[in-house]
PDB file of N, CA and C in Angstrom:
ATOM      1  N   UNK A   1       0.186  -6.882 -10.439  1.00  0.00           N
ATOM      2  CA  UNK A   1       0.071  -7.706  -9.275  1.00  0.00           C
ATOM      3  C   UNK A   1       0.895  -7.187  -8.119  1.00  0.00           C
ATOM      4  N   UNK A   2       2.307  -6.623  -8.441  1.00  0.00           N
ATOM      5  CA  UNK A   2       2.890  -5.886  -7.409  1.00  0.00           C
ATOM      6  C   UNK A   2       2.121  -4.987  -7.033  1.00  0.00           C
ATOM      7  N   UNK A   3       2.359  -3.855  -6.961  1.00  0.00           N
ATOM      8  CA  UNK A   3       1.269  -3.096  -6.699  1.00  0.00           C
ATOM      9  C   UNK A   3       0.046  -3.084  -6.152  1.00  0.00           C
ATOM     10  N   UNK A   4      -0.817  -4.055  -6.452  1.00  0.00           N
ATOM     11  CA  UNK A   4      -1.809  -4.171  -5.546  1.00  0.00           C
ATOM     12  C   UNK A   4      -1.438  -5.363  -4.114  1.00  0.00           C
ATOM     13  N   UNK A   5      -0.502  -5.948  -4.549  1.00  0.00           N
ATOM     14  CA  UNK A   5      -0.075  -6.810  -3.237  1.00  0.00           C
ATOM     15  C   UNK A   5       0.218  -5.658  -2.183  1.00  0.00           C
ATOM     16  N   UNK A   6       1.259  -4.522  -2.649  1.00  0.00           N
ATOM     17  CA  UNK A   6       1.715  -3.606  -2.032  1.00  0.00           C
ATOM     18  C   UNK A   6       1.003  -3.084  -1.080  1.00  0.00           C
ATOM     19  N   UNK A   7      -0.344  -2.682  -1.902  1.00  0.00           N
ATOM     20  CA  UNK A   7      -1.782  -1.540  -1.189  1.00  0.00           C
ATOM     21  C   UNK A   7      -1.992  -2.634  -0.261  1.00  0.00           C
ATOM     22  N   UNK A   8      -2.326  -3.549  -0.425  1.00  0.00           N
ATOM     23  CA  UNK A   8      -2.916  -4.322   0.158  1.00  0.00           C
ATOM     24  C   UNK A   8      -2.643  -4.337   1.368  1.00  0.00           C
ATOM     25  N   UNK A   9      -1.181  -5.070   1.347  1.00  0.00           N
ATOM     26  CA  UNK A   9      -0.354  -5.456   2.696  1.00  0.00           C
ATOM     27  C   UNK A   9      -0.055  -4.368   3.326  1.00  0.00           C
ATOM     28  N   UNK A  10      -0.234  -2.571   2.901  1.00  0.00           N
ATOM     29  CA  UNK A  10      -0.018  -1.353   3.189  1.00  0.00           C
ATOM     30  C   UNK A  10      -1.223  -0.964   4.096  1.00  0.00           C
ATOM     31  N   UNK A  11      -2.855  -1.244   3.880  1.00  0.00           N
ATOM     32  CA  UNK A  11      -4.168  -1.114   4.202  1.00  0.00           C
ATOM     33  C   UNK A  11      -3.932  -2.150   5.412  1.00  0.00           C
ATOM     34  N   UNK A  12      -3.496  -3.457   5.042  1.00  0.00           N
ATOM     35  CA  UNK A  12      -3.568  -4.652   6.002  1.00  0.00           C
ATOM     36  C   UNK A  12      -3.146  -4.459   7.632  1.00  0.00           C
ATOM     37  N   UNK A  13      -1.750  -3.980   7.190  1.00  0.00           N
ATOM     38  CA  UNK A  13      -0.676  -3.008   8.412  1.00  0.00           C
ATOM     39  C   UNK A  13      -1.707  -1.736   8.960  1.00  0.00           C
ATOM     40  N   UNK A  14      -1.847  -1.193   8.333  1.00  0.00           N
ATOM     41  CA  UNK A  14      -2.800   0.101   9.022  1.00  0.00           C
ATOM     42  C   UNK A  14      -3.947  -0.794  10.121  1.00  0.00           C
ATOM     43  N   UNK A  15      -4.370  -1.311   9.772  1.00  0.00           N
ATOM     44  CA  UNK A  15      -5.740  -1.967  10.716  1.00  0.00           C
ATOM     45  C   UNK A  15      -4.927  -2.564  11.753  1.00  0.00           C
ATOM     46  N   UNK A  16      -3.858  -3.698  10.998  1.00  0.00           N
ATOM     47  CA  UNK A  16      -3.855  -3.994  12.334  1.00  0.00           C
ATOM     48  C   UNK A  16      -2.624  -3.336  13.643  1.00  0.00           C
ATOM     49  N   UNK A  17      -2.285  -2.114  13.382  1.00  0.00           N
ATOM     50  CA  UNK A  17      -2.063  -1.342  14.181  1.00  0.00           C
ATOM     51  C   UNK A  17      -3.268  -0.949  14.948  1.00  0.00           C
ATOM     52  N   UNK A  18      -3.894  -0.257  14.332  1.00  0.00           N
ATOM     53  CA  UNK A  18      -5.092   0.185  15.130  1.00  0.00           C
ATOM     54  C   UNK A  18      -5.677  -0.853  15.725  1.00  0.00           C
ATOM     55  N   UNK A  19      -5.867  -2.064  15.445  1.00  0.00           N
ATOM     56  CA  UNK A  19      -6.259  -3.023  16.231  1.00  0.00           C
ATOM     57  C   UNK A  19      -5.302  -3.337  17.719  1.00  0.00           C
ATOM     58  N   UNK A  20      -4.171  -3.155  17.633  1.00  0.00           N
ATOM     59  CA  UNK A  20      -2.787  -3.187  18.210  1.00  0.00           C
ATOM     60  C   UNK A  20      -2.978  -1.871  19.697  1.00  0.00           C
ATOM     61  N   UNK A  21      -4.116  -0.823  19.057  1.00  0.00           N
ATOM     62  CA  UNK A  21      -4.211  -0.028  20.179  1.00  0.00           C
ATOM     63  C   UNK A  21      -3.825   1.306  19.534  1.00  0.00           C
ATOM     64  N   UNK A  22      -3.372   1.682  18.382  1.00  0.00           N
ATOM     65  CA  UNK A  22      -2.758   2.963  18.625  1.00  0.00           C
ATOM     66  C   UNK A  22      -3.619   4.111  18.748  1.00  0.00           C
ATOM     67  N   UNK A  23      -3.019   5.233  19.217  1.00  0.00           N
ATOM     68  CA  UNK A  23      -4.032   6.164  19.177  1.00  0.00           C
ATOM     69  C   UNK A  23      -5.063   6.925  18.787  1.00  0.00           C
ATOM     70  N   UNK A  24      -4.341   7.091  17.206  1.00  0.00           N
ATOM     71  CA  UNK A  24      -5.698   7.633  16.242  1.00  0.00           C
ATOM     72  C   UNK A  24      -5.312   6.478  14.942  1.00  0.00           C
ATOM     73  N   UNK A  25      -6.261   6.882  14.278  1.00  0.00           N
ATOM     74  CA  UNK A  25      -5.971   6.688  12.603  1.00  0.00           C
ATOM     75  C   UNK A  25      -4.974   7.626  11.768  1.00  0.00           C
ATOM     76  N   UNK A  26      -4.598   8.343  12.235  1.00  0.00           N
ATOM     77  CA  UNK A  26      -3.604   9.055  11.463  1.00  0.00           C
ATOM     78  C   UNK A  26      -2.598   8.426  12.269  1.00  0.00           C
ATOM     79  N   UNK A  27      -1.988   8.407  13.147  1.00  0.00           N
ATOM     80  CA  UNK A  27      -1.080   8.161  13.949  1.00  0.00           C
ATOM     81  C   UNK A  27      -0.471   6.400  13.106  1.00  0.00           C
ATOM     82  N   UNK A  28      -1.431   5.487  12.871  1.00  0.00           N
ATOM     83  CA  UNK A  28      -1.082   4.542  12.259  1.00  0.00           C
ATOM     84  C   UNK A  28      -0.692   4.421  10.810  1.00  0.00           C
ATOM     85  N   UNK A  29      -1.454   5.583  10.005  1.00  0.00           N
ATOM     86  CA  UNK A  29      -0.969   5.638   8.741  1.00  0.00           C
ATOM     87  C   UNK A  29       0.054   6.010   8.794  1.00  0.00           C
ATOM     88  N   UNK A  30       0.629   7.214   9.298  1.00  0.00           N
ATOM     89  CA  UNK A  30       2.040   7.541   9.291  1.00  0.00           C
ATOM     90  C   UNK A  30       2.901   6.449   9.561  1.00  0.00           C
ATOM     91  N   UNK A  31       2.732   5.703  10.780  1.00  0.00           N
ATOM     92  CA  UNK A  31       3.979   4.380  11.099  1.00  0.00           C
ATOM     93  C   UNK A  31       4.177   2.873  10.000  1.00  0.00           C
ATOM     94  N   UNK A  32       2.436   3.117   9.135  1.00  0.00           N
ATOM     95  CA  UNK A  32       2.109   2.035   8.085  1.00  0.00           C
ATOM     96  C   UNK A  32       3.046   2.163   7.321  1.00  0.00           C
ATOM     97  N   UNK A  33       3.078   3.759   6.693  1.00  0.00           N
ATOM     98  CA  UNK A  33       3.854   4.327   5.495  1.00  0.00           C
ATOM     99  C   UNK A  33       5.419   3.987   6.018  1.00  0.00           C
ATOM    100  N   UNK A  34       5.627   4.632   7.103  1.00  0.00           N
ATOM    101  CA  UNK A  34       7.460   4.439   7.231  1.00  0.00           C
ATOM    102  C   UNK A  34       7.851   3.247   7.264  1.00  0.00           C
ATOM    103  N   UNK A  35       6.894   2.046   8.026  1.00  0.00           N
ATOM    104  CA  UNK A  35       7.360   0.382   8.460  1.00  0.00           C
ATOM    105  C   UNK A  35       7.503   0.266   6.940  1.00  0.00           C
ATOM    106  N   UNK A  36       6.719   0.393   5.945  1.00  0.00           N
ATOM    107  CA  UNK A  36       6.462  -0.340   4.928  1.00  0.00           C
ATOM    108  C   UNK A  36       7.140   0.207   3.344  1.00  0.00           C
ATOM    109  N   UNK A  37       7.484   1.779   3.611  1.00  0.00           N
ATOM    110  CA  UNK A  37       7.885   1.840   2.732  1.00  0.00           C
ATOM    111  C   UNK A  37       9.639   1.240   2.156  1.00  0.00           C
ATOM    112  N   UNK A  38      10.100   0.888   2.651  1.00  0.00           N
ATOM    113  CA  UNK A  38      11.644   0.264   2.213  1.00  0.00           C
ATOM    114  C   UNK A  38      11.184  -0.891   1.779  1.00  0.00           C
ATOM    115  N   UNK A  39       9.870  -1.803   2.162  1.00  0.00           N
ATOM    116  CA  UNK A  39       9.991  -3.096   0.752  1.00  0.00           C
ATOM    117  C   UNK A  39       9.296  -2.963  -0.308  1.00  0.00           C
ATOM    118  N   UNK A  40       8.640  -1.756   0.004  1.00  0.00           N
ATOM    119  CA  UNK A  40       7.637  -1.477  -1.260  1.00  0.00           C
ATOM    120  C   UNK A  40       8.528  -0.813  -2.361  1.00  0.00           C
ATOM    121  N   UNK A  41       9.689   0.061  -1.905  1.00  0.00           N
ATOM    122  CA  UNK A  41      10.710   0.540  -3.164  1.00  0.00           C
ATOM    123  C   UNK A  41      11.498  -0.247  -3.160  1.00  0.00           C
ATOM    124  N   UNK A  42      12.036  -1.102  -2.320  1.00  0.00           N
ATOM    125  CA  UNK A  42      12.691  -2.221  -2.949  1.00  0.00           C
ATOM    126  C   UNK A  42      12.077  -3.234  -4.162  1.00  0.00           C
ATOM    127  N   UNK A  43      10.766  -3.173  -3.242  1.00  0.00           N
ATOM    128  CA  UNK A  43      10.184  -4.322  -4.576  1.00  0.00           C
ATOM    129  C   UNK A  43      10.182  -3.241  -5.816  1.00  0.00           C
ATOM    130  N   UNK A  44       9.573  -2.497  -6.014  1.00  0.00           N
ATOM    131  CA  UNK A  44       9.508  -1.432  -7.012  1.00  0.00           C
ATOM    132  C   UNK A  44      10.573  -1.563  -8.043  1.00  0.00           C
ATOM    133  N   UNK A  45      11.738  -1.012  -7.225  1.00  0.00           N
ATOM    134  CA  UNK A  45      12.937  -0.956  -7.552  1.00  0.00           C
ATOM    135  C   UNK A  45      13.726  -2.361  -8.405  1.00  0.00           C
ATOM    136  N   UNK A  46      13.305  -3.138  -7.766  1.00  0.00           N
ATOM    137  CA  UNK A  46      13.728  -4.657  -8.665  1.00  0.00           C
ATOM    138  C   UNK A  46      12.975  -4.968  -9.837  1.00  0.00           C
ATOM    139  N   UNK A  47      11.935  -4.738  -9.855  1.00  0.00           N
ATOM    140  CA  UNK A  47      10.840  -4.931 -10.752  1.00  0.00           C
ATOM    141  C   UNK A  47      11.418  -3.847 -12.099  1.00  0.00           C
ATOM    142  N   UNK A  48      12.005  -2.524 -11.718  1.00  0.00           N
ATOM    143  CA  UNK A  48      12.289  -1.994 -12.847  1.00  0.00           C
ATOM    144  C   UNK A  48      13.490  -1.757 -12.873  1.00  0.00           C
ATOM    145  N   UNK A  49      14.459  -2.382 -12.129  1.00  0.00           N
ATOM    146  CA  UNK A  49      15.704  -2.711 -12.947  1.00  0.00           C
ATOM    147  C   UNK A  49      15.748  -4.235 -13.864  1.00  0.00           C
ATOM    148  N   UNK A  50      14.892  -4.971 -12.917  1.00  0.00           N
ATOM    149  CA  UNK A  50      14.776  -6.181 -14.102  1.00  0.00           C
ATOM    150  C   UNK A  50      14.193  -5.932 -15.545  1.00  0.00           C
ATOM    151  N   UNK A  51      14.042  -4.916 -15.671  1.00  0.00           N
ATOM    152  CA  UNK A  51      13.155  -4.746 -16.801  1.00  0.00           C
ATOM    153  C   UNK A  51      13.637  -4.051 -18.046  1.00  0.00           C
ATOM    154  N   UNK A  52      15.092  -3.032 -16.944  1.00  0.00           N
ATOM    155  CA  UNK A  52      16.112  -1.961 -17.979  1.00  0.00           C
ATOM    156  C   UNK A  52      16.690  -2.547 -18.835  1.00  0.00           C
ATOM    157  N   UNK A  53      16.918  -4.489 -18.742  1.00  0.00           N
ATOM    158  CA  UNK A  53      17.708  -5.041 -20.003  1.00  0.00           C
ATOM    159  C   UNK A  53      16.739  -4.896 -21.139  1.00  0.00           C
ATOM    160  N   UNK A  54      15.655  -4.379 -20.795  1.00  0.00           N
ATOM    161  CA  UNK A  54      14.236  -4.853 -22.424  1.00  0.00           C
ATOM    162  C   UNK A  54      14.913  -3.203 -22.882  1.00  0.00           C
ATOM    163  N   UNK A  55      14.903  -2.479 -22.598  1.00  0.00           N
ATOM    164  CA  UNK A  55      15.301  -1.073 -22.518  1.00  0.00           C
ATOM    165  C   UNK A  55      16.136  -0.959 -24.323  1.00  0.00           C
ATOM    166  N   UNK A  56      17.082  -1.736 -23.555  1.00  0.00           N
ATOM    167  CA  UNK A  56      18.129  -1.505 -25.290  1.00  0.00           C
ATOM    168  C   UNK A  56      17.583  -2.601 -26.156  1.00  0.00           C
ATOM    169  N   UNK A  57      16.268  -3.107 -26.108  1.00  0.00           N
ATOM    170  CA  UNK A  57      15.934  -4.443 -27.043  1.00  0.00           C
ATOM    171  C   UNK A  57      15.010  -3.157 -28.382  1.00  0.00           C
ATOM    172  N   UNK A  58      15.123  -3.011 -29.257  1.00  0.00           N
ATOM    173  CA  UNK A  58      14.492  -1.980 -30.640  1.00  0.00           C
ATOM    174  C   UNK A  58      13.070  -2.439 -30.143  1.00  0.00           C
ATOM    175  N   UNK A  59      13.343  -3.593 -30.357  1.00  0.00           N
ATOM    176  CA  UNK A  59      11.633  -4.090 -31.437  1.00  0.00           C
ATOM    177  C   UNK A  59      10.539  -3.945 -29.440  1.00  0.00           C
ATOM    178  N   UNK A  60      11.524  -4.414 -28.351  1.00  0.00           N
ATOM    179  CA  UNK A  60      10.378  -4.330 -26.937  1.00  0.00           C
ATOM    180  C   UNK A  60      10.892  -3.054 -26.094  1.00  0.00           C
ATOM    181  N   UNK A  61      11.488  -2.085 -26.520  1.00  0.00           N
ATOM    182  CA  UNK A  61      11.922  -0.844 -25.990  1.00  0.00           C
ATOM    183  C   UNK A  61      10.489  -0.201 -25.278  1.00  0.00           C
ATOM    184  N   UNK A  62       9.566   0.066 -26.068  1.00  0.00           N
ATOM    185  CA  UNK A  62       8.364   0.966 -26.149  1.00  0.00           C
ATOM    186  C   UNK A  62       7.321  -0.281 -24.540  1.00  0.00           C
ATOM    187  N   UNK A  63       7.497  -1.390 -24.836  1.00  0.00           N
ATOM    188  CA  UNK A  63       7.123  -1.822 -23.411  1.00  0.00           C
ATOM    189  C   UNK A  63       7.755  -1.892 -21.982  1.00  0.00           C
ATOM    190  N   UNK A  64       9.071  -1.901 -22.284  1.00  0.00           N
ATOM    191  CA  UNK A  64       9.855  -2.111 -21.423  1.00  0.00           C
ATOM    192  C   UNK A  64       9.826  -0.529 -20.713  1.00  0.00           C
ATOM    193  N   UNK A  65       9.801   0.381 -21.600  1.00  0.00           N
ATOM    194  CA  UNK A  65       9.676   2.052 -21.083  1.00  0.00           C
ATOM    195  C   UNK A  65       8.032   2.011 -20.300  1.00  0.00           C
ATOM    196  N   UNK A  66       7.020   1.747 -20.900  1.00  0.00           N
ATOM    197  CA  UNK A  66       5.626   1.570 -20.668  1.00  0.00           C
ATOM    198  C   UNK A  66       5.808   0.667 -18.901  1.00  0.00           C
ATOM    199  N   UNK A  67       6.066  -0.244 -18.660  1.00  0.00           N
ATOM    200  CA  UNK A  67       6.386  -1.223 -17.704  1.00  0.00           C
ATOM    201  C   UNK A  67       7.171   0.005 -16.502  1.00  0.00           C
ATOM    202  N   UNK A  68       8.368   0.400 -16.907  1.00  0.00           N
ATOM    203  CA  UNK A  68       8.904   1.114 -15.924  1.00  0.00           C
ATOM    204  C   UNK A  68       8.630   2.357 -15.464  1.00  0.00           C
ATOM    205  N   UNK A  69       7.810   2.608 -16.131  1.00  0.00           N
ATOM    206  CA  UNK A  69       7.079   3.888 -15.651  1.00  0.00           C
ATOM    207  C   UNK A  69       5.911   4.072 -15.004  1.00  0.00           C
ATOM    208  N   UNK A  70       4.906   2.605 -15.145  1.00  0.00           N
ATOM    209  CA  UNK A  70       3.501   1.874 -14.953  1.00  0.00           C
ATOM    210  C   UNK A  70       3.810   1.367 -12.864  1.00  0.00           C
ATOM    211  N   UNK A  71       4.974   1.180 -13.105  1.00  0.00           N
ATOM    212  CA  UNK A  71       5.553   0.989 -12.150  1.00  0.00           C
ATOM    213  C   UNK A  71       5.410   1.851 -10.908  1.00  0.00           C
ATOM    214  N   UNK A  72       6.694   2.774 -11.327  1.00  0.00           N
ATOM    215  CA  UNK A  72       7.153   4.129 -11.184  1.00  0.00           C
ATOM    216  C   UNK A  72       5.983   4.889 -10.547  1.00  0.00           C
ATOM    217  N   UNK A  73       4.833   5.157 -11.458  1.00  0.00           N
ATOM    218  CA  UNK A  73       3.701   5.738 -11.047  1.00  0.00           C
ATOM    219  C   UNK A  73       2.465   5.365 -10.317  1.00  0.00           C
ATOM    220  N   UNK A  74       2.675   4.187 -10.331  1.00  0.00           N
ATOM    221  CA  UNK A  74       1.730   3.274  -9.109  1.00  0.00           C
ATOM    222  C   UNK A  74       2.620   2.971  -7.942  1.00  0.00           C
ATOM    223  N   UNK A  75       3.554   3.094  -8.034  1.00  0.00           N
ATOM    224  CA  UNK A  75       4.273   2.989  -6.691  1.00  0.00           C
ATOM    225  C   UNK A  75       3.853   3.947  -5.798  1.00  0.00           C
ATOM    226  N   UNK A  76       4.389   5.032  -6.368  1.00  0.00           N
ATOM    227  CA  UNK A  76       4.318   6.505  -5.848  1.00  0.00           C
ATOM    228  C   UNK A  76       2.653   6.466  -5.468  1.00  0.00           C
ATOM    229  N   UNK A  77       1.051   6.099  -6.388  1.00  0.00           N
ATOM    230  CA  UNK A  77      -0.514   5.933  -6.346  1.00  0.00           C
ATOM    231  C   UNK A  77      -0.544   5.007  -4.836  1.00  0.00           C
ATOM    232  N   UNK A  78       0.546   4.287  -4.639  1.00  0.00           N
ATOM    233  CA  UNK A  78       0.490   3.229  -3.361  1.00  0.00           C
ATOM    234  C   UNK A  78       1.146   3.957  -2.197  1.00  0.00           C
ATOM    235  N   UNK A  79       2.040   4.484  -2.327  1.00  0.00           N
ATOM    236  CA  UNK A  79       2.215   5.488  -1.021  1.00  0.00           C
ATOM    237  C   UNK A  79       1.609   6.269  -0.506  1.00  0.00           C
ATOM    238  N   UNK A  80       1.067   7.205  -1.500  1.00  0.00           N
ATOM    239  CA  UNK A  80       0.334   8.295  -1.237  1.00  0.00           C
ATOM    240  C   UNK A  80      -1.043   8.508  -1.142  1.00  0.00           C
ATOM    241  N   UNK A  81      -1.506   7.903  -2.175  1.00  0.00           N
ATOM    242  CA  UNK A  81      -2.889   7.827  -2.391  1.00  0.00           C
ATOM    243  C   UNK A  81      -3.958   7.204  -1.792  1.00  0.00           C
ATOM    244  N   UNK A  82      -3.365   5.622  -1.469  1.00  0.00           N
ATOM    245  CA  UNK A  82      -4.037   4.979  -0.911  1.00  0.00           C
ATOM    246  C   UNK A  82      -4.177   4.941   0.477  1.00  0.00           C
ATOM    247  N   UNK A  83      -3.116   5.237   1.662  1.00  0.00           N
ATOM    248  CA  UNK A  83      -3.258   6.198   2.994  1.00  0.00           C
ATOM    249  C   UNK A  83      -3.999   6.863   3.231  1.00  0.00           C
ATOM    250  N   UNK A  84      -4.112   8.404   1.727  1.00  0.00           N
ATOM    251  CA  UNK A  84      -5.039   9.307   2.070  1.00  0.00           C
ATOM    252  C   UNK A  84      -6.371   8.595   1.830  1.00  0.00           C
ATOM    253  N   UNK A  85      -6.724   7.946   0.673  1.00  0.00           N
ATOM    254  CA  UNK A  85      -8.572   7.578   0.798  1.00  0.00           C
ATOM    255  C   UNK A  85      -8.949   6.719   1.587  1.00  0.00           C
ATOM    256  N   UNK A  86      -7.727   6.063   2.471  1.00  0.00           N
ATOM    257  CA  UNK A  86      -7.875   5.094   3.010  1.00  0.00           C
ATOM    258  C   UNK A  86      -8.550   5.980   4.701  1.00  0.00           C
ATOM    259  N   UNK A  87      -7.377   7.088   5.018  1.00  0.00           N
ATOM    260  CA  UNK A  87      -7.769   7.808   6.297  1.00  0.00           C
ATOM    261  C   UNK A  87      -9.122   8.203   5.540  1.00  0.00           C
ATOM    262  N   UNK A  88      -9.090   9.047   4.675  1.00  0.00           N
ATOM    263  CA  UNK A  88     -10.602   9.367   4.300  1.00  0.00           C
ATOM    264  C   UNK A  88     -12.072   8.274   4.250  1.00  0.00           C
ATOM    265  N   UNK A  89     -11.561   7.774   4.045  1.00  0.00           N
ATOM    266  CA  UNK A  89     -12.819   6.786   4.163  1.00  0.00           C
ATOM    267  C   UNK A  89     -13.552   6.097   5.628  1.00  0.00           C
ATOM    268  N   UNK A  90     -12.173   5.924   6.020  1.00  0.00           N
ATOM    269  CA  UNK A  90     -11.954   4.789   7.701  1.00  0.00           C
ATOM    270  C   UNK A  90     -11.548   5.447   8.862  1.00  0.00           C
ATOM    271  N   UNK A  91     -10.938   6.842   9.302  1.00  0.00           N
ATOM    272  CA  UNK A  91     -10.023   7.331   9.943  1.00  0.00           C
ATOM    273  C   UNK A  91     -11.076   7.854  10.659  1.00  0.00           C
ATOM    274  N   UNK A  92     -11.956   8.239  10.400  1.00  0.00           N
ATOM    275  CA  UNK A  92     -12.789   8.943  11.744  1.00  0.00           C
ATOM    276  C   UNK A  92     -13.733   8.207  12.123  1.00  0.00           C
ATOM    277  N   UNK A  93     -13.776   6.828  11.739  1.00  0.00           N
ATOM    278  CA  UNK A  93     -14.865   5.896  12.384  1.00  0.00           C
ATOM    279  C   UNK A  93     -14.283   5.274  13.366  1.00  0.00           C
ATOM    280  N   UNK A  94     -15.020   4.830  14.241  1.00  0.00           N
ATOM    281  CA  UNK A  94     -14.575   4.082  15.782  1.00  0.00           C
ATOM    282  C   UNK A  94     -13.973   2.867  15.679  1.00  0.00           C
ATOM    283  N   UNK A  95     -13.159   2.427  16.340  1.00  0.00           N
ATOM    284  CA  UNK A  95     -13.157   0.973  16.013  1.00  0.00           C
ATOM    285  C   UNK A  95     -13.870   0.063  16.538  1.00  0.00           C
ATOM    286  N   UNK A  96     -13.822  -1.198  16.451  1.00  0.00           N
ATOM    287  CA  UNK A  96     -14.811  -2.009  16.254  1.00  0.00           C
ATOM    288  C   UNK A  96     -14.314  -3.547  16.589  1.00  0.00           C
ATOM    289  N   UNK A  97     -14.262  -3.841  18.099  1.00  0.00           N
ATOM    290  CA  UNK A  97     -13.269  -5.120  17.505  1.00  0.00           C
ATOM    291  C   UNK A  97     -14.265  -6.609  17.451  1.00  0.00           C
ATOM    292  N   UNK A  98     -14.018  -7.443  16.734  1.00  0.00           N
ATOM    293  CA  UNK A  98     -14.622  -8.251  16.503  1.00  0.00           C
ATOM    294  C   UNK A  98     -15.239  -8.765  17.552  1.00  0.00           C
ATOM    295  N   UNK A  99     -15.005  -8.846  18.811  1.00  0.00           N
ATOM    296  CA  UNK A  99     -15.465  -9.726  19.622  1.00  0.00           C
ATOM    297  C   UNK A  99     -16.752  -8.451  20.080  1.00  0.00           C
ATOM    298  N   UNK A 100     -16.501  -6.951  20.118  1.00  0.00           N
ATOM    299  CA  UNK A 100     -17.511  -5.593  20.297  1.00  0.00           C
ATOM    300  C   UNK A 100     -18.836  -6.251  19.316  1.00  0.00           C
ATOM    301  N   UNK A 101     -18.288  -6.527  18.306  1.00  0.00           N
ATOM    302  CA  UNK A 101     -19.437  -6.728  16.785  1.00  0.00           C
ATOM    303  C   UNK A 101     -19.989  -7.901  17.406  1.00  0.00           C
ATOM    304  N   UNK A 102     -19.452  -8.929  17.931  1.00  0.00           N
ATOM    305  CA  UNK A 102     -19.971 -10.176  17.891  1.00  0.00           C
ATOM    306  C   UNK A 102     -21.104 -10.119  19.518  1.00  0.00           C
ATOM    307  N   UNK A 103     -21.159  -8.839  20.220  1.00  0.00           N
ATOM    308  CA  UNK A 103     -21.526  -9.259  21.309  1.00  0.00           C
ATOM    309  C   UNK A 103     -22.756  -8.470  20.700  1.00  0.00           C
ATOM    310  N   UNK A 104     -22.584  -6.936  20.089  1.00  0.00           N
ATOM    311  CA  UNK A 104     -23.694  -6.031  20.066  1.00  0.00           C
ATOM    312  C   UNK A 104     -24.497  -6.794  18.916  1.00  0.00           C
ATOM    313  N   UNK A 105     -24.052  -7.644  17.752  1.00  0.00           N
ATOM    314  CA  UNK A 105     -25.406  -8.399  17.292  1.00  0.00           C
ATOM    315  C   UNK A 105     -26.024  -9.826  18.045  1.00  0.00           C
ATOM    316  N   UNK A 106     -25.467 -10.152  19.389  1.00  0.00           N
ATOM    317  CA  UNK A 106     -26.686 -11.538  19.961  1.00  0.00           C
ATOM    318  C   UNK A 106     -27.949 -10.390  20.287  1.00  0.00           C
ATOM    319  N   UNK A 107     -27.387  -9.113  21.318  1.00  0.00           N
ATOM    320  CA  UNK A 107     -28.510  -8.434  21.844  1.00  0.00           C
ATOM    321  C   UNK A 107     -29.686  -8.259  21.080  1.00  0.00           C
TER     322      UNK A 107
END
């Protein structure tokens, strides 16, 4: 659930920069990534220190390792990854602002 809150609110910020005016689509992913990355490793970061007490537990060791690494590696899938398919997908299309959409379908 972290994690995808993360992308989310990470994708969310990108638009509405560009809605905001900025210049390109790259130009906003870059400022998405820097605004956003200090709560996304914070949250990260809490999520798997809360988790290091399961760490020395025998019998929930093997989840607690599984958990902090599930983490760990979707964090990192949310910084990186999702920016790039995100410019890839959206970054060279025009924008579009709602009230543009709402006039070109009465015509």
């Amino acid at each position: 659930g972290i994690v995808v809150r993360n992308s989310i609110i990470l994708i969310d910020f990108i638009q509405v920069l560009i809605a905001e005016g900025r210049e390109s689509a790259k130009e906003a992913v870059i400022e998405a990534r820097a605004v956003r990355i200090k709560p996304i490793l914070l949250t990260a970061g809490t999520s798997m220190m809360g988790t290091w007490v399961m760490v020395l537990d025998p019998i929930f060791s093997g989840l607690a390792w599984a958990f902090i690494f599930g983490i760990l590696a979707s964090t990192a899938f949310t910084l990186l990854v999702v920016p790039l398919i995100w410019f890839r997908l959206y970054g060279n299309k025009p924008a579009v602002s709602p009230a543009g959409a709402a006039e070109g379908s009465a015509s």
